[in-house]
C-alpha atoms as a PDB file:
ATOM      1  CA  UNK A   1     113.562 125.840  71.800  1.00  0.00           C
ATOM      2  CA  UNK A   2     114.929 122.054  72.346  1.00  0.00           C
ATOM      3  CA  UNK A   3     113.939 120.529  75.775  1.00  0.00           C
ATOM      4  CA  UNK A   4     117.111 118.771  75.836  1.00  0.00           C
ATOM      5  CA  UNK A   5     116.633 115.154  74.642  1.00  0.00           C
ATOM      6  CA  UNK A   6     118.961 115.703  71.955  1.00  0.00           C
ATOM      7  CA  UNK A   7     122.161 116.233  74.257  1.00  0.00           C
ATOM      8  CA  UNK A   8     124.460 113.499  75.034  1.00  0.00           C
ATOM      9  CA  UNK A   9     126.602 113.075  78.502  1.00  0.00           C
ATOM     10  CA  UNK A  10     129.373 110.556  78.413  1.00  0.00           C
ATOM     11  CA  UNK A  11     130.992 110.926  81.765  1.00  0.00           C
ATOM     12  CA  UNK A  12     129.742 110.661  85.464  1.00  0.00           C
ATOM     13  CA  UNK A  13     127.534 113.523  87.261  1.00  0.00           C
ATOM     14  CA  UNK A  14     127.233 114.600  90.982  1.00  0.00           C
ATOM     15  CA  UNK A  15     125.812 117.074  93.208  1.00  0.00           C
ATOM     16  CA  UNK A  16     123.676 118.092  95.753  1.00  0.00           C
ATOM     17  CA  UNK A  17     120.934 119.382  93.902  1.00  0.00           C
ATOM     18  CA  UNK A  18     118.083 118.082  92.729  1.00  0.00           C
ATOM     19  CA  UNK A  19     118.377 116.970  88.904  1.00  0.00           C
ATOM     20  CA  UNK A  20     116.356 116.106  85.934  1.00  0.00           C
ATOM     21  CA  UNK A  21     117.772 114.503  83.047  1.00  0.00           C
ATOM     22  CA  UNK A  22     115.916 115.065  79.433  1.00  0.00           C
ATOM     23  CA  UNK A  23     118.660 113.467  77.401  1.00  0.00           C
ATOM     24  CA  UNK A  24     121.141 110.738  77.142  1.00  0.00           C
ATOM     25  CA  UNK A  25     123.640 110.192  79.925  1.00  0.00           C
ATOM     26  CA  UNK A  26     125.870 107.446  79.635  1.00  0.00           C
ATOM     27  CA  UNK A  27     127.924 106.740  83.387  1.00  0.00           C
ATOM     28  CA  UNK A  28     127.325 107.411  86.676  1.00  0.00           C
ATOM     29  CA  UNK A  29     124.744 110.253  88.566  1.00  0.00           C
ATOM     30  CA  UNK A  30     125.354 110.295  92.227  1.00  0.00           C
ATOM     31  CA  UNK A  31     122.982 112.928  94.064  1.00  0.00           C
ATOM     32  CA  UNK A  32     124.240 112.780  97.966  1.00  0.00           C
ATOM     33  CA  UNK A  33     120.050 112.269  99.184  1.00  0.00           C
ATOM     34  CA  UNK A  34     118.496 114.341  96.782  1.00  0.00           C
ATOM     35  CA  UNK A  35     115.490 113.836  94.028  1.00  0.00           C
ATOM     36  CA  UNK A  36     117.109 112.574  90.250  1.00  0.00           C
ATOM     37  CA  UNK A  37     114.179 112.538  87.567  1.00  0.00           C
ATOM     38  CA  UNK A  38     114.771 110.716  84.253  1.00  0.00           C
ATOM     39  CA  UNK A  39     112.303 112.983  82.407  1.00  0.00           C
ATOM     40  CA  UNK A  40     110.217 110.697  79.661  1.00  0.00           C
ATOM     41  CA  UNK A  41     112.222 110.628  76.653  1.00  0.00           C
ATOM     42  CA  UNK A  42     115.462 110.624  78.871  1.00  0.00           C
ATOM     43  CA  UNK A  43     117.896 107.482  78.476  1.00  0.00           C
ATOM     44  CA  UNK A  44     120.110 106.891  81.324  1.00  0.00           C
ATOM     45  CA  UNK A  45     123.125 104.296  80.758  1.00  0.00           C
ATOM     46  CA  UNK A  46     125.219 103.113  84.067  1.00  0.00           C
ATOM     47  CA  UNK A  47     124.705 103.728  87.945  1.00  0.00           C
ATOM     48  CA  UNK A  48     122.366 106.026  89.352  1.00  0.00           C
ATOM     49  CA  UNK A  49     122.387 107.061  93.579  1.00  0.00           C
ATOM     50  CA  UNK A  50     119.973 109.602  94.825  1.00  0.00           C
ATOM     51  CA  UNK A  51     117.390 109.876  97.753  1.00  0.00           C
ATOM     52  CA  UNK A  52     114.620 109.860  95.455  1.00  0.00           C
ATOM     53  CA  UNK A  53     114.548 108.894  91.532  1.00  0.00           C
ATOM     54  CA  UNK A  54     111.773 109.109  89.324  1.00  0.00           C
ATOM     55  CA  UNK A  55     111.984 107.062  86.547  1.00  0.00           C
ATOM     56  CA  UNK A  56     109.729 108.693  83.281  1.00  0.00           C
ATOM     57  CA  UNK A  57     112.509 107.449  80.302  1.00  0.00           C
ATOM     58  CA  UNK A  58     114.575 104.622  79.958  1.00  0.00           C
ATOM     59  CA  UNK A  59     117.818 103.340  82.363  1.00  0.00           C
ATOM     60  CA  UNK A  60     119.600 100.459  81.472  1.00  0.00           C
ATOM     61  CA  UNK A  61     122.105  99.660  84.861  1.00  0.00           C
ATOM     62  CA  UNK A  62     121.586 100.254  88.524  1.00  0.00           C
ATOM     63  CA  UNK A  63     119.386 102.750  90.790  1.00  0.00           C
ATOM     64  CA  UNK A  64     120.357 102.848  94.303  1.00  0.00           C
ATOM     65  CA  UNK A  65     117.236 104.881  95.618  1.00  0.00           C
ATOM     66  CA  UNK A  66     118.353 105.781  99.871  1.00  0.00           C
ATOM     67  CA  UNK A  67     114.336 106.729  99.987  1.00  0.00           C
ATOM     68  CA  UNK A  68     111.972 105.817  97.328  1.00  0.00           C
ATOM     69  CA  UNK A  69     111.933 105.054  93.814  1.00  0.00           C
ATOM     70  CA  UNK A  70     109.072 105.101  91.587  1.00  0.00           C
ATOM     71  CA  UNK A  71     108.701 104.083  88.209  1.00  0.00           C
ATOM     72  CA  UNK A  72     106.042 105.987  85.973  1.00  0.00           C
ATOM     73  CA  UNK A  73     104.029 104.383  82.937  1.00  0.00           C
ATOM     74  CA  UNK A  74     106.492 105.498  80.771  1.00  0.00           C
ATOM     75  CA  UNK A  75     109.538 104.394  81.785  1.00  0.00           C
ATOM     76  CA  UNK A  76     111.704 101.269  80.941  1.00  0.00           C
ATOM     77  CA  UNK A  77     114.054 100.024  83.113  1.00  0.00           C
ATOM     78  CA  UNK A  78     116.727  97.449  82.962  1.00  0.00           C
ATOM     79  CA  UNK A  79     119.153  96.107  85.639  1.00  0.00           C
ATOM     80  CA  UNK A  80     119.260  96.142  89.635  1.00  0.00           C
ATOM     81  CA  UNK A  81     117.696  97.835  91.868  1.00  0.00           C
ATOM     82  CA  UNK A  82     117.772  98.597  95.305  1.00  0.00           C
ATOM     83  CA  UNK A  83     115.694 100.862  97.485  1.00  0.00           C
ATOM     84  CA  UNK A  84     113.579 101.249 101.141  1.00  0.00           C
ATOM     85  CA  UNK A  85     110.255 101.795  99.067  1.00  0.00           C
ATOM     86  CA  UNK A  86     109.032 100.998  95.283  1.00  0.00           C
ATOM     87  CA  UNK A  87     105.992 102.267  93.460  1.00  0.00           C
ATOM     88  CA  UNK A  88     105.405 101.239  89.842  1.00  0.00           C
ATOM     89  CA  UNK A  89     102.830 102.666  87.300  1.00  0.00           C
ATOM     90  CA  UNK A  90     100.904 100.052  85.737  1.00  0.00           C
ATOM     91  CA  UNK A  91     102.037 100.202  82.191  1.00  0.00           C
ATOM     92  CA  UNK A  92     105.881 100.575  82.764  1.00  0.00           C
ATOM     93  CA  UNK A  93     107.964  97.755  81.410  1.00  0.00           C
ATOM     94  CA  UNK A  94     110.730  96.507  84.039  1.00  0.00           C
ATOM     95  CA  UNK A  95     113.522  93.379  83.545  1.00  0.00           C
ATOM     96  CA  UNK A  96     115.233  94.179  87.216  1.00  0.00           C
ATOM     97  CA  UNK A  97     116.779  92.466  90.308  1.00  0.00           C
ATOM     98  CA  UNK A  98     115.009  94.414  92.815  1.00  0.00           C
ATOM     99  CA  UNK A  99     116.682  94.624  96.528  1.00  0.00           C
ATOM    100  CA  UNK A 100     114.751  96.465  99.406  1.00  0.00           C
ATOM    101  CA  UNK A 101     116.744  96.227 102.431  1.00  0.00           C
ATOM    102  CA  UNK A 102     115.014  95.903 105.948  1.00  0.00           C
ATOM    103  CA  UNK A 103     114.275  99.495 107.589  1.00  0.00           C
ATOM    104  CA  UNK A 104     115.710  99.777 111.020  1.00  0.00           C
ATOM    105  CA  UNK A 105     113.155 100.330 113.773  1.00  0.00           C
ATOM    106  CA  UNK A 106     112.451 104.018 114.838  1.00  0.00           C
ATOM    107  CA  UNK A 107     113.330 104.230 118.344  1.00  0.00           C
ATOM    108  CA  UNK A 108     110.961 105.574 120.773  1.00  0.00           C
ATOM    109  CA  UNK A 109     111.735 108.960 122.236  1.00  0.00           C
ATOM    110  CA  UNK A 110     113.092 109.018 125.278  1.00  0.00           C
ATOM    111  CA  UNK A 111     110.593 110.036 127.906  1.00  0.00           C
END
């Protein structure tokens, strides 16, 4: 039984599911606020959006992470990032441009 690092995607993915990717994608993956995980082993080649990405594998481009992105031991990543909150495994290897816009205030509840 493979555990699909061996299959290749040359073309650009969406949904709005939550996705983990085992193998080699090369274009875009645009998850409308849901979790993307590039499983380790995984190479990911172009633009990914999501709410949440967890990076395991390798990605070579840009994340756009709406809610959190966070970068295991394993992974290598390469490009530009942006996202409202970062978390990186000591022992991951990173060569980035890393944006993290300003959150907007919560507004108290009106009483």
């Amino acid at each position: 039984m493979s555990n699909g690092q061996s299959i290749v995607i040359k073309g650009d993915i969406s949904g709005g599911e939550d996705l983990v990717i085992a193998g080699r994608v090369e274009g875009s993956i645009t998850l409308n606020g849901r979790v993307l995980t590039l499983a380790a082993g995984s190479h990911v080649v172009g633009e990914v959006e999501a709410g949440t990405v967890i990076v395991s594998g390798k990605m070579n481009g840009t994340i756009e992470a709406k809610d959190r992105l966070d970068i295991k031991s394993t992974a290598e990543v390469q490009g530009q990032l942006s996202t409202a909150k970062l978390i990186i495994a000591d022992g991951s290897q990173m060569k980035a441009k890393i944006e993290m816009p300003a959150r907007k205030p919560r507004l108290a509840e009106a009483s």
